[in-house]
Protein backbone atom coordinates (compact mmCIF):
# COMPACT_ATOMS: atom_id res chain seq x y z
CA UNK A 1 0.00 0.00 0.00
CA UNK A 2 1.38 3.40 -1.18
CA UNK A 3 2.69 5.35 2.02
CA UNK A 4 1.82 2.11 4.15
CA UNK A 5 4.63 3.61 6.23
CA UNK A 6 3.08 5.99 7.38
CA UNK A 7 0.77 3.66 9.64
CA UNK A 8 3.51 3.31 11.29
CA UNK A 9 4.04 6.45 12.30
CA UNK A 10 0.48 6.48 13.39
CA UNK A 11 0.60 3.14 15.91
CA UNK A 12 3.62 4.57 17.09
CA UNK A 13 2.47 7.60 18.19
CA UNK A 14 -0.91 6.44 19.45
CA UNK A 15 0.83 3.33 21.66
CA UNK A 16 3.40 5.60 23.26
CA UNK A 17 1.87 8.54 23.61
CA UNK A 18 -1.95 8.75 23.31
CA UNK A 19 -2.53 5.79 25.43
CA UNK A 20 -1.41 8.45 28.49
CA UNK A 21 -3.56 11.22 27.49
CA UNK A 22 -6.79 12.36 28.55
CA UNK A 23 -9.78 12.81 25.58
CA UNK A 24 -11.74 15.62 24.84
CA UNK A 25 -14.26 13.98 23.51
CA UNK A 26 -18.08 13.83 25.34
CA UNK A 27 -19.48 11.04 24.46
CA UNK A 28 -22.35 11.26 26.95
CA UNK A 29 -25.46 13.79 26.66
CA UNK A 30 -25.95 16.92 29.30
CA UNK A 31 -27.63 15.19 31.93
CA UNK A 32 -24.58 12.86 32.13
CA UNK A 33 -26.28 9.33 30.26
CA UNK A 34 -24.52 7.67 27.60
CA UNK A 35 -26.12 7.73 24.01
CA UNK A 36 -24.96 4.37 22.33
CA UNK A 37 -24.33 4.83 18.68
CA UNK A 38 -26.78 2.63 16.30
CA UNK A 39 -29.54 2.21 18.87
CA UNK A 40 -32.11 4.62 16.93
CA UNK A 41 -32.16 2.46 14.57
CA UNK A 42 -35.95 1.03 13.56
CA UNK A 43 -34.96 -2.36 11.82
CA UNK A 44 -33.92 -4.85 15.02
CA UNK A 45 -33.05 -8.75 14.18
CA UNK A 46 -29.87 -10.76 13.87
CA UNK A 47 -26.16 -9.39 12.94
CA UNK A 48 -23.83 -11.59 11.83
CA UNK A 49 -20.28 -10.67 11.98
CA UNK A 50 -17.16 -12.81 10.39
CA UNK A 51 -13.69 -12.52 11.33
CA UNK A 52 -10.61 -13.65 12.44
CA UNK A 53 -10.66 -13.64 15.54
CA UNK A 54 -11.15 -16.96 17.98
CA UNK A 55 -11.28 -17.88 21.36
CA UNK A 56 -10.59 -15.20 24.30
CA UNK A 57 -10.46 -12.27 21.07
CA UNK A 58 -13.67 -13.47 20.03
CA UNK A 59 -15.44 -13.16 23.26
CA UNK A 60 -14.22 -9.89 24.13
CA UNK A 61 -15.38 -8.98 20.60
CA UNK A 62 -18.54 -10.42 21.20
CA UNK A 63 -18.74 -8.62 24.84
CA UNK A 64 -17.78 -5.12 23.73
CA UNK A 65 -21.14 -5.13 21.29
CA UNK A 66 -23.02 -5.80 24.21
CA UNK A 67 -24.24 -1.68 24.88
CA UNK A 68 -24.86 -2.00 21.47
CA UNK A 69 -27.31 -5.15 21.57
CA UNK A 70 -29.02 -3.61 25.23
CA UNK A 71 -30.13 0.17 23.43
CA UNK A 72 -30.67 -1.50 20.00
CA UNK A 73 -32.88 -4.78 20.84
CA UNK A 74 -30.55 -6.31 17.90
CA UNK A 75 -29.08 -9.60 18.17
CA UNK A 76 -24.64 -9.81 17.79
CA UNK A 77 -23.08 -13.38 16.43
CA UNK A 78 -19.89 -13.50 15.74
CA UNK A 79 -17.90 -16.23 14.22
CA UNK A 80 -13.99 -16.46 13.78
CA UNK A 81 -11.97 -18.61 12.23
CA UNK A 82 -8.42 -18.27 11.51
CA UNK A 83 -8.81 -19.63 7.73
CA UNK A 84 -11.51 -16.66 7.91
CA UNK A 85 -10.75 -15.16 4.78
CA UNK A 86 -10.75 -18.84 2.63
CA UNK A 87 -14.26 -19.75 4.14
CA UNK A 88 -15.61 -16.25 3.33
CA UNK A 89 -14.46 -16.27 0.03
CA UNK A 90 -16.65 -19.64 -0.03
CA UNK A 91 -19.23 -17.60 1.36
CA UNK A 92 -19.38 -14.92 -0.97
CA UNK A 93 -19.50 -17.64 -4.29
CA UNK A 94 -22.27 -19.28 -2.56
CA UNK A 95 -24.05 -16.27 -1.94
CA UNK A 96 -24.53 -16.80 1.82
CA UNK A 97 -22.05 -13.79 3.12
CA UNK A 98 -22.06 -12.39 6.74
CA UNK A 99 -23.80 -9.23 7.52
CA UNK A 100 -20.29 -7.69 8.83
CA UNK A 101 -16.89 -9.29 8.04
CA UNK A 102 -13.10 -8.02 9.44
CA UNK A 103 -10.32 -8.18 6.87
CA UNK A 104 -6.98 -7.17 7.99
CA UNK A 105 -5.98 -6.14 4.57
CA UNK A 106 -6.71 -3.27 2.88
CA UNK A 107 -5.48 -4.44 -0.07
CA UNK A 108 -7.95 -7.07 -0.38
CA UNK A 109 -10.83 -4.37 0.84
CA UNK A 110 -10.03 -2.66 -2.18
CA UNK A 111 -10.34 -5.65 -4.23
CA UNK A 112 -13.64 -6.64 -2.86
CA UNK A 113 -14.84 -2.84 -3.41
CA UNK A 114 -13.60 -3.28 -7.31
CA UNK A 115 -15.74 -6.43 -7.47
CA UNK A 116 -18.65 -4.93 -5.78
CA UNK A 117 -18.48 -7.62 -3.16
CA UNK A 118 -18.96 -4.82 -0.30
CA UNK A 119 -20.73 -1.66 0.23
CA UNK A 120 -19.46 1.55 0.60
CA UNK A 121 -20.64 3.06 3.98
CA UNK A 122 -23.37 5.51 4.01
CA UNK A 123 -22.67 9.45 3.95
CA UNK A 124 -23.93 9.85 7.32
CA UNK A 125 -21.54 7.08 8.71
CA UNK A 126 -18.85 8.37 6.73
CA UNK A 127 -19.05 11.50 7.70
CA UNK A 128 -18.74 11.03 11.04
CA UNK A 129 -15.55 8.91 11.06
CA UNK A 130 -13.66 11.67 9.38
CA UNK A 131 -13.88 13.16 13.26
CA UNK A 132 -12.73 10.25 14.87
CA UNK A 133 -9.73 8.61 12.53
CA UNK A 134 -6.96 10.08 11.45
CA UNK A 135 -7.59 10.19 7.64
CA UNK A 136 -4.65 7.94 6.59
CA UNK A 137 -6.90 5.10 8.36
CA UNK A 138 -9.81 5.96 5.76
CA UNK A 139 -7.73 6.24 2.73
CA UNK A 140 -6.27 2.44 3.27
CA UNK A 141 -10.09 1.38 2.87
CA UNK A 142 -11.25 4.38 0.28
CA UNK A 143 -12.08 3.20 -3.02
CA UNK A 144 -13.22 5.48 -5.86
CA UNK A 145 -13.94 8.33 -3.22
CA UNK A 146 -16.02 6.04 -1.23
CA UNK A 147 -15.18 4.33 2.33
CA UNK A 148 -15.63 1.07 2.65
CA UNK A 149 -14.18 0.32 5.74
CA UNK A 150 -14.31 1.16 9.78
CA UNK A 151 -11.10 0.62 11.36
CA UNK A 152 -12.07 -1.48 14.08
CA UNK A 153 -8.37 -2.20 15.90
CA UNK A 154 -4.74 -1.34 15.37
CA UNK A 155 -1.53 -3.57 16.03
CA UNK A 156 1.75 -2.89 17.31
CA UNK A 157 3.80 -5.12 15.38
CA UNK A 158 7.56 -4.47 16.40
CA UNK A 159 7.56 -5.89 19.79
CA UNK A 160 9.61 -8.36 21.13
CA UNK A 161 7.86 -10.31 24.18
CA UNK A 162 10.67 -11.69 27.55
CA UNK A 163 10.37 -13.02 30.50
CA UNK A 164 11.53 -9.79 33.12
CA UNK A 165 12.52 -12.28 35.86
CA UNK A 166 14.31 -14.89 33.42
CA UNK A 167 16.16 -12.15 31.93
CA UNK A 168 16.77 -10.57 35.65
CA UNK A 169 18.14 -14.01 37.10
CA UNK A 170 20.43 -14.10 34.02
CA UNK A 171 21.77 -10.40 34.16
CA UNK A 172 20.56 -10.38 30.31
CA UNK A 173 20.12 -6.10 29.62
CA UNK A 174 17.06 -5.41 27.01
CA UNK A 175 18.70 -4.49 23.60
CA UNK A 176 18.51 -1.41 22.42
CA UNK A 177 20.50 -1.55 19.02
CA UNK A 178 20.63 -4.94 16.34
CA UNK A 179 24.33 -5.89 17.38
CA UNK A 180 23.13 -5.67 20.92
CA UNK A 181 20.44 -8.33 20.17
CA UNK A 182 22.87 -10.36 18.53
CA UNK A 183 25.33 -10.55 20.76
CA UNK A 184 22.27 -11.09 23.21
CA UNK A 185 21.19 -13.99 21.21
CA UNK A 186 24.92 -15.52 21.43
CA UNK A 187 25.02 -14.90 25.35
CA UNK A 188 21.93 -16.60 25.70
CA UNK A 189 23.36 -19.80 23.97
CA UNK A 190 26.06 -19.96 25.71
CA UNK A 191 23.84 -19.72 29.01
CA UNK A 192 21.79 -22.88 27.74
CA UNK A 193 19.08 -20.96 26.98
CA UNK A 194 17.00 -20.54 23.58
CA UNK A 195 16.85 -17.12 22.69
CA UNK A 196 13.61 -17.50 20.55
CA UNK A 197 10.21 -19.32 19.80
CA UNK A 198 9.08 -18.76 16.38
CA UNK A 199 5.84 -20.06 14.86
CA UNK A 200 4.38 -19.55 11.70
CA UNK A 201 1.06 -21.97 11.34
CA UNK A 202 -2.35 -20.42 10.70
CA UNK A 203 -4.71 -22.67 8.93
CA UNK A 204 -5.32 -21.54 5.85
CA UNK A 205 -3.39 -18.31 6.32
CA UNK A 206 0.11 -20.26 7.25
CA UNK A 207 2.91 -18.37 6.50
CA UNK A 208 2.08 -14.82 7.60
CA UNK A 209 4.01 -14.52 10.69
CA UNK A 210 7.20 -14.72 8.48
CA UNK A 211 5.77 -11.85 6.31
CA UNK A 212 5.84 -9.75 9.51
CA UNK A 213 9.22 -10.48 9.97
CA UNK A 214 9.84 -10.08 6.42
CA UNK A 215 8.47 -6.18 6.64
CA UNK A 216 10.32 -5.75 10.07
CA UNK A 217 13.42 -6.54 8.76
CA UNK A 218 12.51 -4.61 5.48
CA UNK A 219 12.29 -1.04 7.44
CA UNK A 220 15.17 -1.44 9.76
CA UNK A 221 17.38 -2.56 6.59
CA UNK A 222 16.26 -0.63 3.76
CA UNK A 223 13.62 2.37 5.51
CA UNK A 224 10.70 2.94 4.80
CA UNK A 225 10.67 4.32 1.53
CA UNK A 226 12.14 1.34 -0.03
CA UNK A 227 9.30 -0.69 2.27
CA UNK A 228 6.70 1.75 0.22
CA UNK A 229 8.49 0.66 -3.04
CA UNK A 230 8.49 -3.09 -1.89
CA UNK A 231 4.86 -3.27 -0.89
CA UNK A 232 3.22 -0.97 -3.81
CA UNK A 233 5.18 -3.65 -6.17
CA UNK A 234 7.47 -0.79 -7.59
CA UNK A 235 10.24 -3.33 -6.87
CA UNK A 236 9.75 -7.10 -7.67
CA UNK A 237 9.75 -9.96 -4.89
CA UNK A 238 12.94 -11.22 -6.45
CA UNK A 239 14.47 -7.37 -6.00
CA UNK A 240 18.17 -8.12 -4.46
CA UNK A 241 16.97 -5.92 -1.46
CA UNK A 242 14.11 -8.45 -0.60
CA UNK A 243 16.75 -11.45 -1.39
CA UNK A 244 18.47 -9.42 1.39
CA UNK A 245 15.84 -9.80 3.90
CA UNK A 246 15.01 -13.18 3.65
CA UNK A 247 18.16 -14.37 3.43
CA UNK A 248 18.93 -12.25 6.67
CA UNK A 249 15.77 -13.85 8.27
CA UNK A 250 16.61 -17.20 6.97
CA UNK A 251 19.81 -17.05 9.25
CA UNK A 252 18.93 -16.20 12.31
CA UNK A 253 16.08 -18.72 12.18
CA UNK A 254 18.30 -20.72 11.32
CA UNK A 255 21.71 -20.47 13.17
CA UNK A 256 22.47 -23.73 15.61
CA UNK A 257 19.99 -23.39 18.83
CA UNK A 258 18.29 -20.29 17.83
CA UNK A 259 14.95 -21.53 17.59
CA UNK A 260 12.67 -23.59 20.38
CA UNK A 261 11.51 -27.03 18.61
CA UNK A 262 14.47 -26.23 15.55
CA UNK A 263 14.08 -24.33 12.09
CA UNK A 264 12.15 -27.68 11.20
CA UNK A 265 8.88 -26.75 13.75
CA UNK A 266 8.27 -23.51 12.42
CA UNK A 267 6.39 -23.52 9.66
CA UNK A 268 4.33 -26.67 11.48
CA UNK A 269 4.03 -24.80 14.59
CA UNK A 270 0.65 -22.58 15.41
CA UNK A 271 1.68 -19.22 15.43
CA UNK A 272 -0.95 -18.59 18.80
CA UNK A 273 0.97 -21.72 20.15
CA UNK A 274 4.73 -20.87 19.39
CA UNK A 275 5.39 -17.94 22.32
CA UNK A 276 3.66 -19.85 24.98
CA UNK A 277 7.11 -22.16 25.70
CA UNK A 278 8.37 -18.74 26.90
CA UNK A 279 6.19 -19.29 29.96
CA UNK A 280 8.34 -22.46 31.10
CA UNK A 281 11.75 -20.91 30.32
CA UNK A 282 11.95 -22.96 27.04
CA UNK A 283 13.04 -19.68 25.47
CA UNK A 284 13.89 -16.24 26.12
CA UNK A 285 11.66 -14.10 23.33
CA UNK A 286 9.21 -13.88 21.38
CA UNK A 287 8.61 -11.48 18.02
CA UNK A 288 4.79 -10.90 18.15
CA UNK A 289 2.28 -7.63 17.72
CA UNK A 290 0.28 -6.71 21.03
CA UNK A 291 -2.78 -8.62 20.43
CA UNK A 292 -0.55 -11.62 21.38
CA UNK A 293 -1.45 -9.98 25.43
CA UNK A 294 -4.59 -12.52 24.92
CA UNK A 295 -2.90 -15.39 24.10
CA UNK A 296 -0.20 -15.85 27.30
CA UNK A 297 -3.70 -15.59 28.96
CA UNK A 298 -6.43 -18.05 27.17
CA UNK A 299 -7.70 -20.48 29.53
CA UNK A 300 -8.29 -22.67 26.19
CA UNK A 301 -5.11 -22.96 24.76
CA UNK A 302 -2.73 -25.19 26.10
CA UNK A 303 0.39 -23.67 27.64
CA UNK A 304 -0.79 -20.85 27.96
CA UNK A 305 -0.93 -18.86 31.94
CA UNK A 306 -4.38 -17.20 32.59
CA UNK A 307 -3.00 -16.04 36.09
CA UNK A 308 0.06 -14.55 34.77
CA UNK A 309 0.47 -10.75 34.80
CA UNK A 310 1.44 -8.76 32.00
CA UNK A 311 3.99 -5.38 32.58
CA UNK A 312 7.65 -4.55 33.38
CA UNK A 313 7.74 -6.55 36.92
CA UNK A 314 5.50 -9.44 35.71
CA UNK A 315 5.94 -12.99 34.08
CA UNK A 316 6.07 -11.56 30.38
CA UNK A 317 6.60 -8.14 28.93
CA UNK A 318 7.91 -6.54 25.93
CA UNK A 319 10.72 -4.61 24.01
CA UNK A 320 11.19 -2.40 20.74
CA UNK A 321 12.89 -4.60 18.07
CA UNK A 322 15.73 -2.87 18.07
CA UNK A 323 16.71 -0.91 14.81
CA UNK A 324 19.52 -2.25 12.42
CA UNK A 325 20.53 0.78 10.82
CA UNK A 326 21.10 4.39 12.38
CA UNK A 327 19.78 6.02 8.60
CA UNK A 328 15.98 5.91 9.46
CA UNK A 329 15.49 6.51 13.25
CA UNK A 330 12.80 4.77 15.37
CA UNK A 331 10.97 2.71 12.58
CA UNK A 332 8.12 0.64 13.75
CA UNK A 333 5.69 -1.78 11.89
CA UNK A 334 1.73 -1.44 12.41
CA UNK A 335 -1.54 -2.96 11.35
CA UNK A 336 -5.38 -2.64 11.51
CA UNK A 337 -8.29 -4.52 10.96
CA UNK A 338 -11.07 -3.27 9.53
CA UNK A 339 -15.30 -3.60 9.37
CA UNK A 340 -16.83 -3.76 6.50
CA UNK A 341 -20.24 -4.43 5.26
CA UNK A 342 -21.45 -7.13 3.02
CA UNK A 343 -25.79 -6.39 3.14
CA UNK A 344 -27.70 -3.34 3.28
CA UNK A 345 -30.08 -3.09 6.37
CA UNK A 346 -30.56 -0.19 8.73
CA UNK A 347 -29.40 -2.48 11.59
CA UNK A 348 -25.86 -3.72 9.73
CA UNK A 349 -25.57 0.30 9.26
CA UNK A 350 -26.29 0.93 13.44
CA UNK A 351 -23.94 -1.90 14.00
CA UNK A 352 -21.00 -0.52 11.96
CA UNK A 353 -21.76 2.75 13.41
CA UNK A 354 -21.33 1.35 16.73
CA UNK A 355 -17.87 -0.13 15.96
CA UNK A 356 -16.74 3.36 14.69
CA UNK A 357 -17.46 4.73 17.98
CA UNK A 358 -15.88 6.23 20.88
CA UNK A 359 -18.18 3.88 23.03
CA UNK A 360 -16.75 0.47 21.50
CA UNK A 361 -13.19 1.35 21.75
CA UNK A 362 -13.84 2.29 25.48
CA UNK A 363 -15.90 -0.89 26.16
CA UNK A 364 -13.50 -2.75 23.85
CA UNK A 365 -10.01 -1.87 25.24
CA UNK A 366 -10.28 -2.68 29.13
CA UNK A 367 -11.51 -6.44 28.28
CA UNK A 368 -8.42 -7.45 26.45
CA UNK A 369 -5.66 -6.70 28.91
CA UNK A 370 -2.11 -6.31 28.60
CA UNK A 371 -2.85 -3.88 25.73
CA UNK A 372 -3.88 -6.70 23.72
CA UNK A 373 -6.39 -4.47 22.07
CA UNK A 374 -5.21 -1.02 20.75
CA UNK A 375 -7.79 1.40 18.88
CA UNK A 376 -7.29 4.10 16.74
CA UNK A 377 -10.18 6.25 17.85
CA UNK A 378 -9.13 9.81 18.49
CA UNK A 379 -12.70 10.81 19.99
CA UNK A 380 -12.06 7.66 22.69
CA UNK A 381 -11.85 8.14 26.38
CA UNK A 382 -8.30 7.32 26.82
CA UNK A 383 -7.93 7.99 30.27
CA UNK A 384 -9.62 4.06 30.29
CA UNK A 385 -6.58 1.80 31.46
CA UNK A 386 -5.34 -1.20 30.48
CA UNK A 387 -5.07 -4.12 32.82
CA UNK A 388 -1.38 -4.79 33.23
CA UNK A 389 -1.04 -2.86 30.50
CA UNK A 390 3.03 -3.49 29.27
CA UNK A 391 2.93 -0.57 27.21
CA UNK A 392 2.51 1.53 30.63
């Protein structure tokens, strides 16, 4: 995406610094009472919403549309599945498509609005997210002058998860520069320890864990204007810089005792699975955005801690993958998901107005803690705090 940099900026910016400052915004009316966006709305029935997103994301998901289910009298399901976007492709072809569906690309949002497989959003809806987003959010999802998306989260992708007390007992220092983490890395293995788990399984979607890693190493080696280049398809896949990258990427996963399991478990190993050996000490990091807060805590997934506290002096907290090169300062890789809507009724149009609001990122963000859920609202109460919150 041209100037997909730039999101960057945007996370960065909104993680460190927004997160600790108070909102202007009044989302309640004079006599104090909350007016829930979507609830005038005269059509009330079922909402179906399609995503991504399982297990403890799901249900906070399906929580946070709660106020909007009480004032509306409409009924929320949502459905995840990490093969998501395969199964609503199927969907789509069959005719049978959710109501609401979350894509994480904008690229394929645009595709979808070519094909006319999604609607553009209504003035009135439109309209009113130009207040709350920062308008490089609605241009990822614009098509032909028309928005056809609500950016319902954003990811901080450059973070490197530890253990504080493992790292403590060892006397290892967080890195703050590439050579540091290498040299890190070889201290580690000398130690007996693993520096890092690394998983790159997802269904359908398999492989896209390594394309993080891929653009991470891309802006620290390169900046961000060859990233722009790279990702607009200015410069082909077999460019020498992106030969670069994954051959850089292809050695540290592959160096002696790098890797929990071996290079040989990666690609078979679930990518919500592979930090979770971090927990028992079978490795000392972990490369993974801030939504992976919900995983070291899912009572359903195996090896994984739902008593274990999240922050600077608890059992896991992160780090700033450090930069490689001095040229191109702080550079820092982000992501979003976004709404969009697949049928036209006036209660899929309250429902997407609800997810653009204030009110959703506020009820959203405290039941996802750790900072597991990070919205790009600027019109949100951010003064709301995140439970163990390791960005704090």
């Amino acid at each position: 995406m041209k100037r997909f940099h730039s999101l960057v900026v945007l996370l960065l910016a909104f993680t460190l610094i927004v997160s600790a400052c108070s909102s202007d915004d009044d989302s309640g009316d004079a006599d104090g009472t909350t007016t829930i966006p979507g609830a005038s709305s005269e059509d009330t029935g079922f909402i179906e919403i399609f995503g991504p997103e399982t297990a403890s994301e799901l249900l906070a998901f399906q929580d946070a549309m709660q106020p909007f289910e009480d004032a509306s009298g409409n009924t929320v399901l949502i459905t995840g599945d990490r093969s998501f976007q395969e199964l609503n492709d199927v969907r789509m072809q069959g005719g049978n498509p959710p109501d609401i569906a979350i894509y994480a690309q904008p690229g394929k949002i645009q595709d979808l609005a070519a094909r006319g497989d999604i609607l553009p959003l209504p003035d009135s809806v439109a309209q009113s997210l130009l207040t709350m987003f920062d308008p490089f959010w609605l241009e990822l999802v614009t098509y032909e002058g028309e928005i056809y998306g609500i950016p319902q989260k954003a990811d901080l992708k450059s973070l490197v998860w530890y253990d504080p007390s493992a790292f403590a007992a060892n006397g290892y220092a967080i890195p703050e520069t590439w050579a540091e983490l290498e040299a890190l890395m070889e201290t580690m293995k000398a130690d007996g320890n693993t520096p890092w788990c690394i998983g790159i399984g997802s269904g359908g979607a398999t492989g896209w864990p390594y394309t993080d890693w891929m653009e991470d190493v891309m802006l620290r080696l390169h900046g961000p204007e060859v990233y722009d280049q790279w990702v607009s398809h200015e410069i082909p896949f077999d460019d020498p810089k992106v030969i670069e990258v994954g051959n850089f990427i292809n050695d540290l996963w592959g160096a002696e005792g790098n890797v929990f399991g071996g290079r040989e478990t990666i690609a078979s190993t679930d990518f919500g699975d592979s930090g979770l050996p971090l927990l028992e000490g079978k490795c000392m990091m972990h490369r993974q955005a801030n939504f992976y807060a919900n995983f070291w805590l899912d009572p359903g997934r195996a090896g994984s801690n739902p008593e274990a506290v999240l922050g600077p002096d608890g059992d896991v907290n992160v780090f700033y993958l450090p930069t490689i090169s001095d040229d191109f300062g702080t550079v820092v890789l982000g992501a979003g998901a976004f709404a969009v809507m697949m049928v036209d009724r006036p209660a899929v149009v309250a429902a997407m107005e609800y997810i653009g609001s204030p009110t959703y990122a506020e009820t959203r963000t405290p039941l996802a803690p750790g900072g597991g859920f990070l919205s790009p609202n600027t019109a949100q109460d951010t003064t709301i705090s995140f439970a163990g919150d390791p960005f704090g």
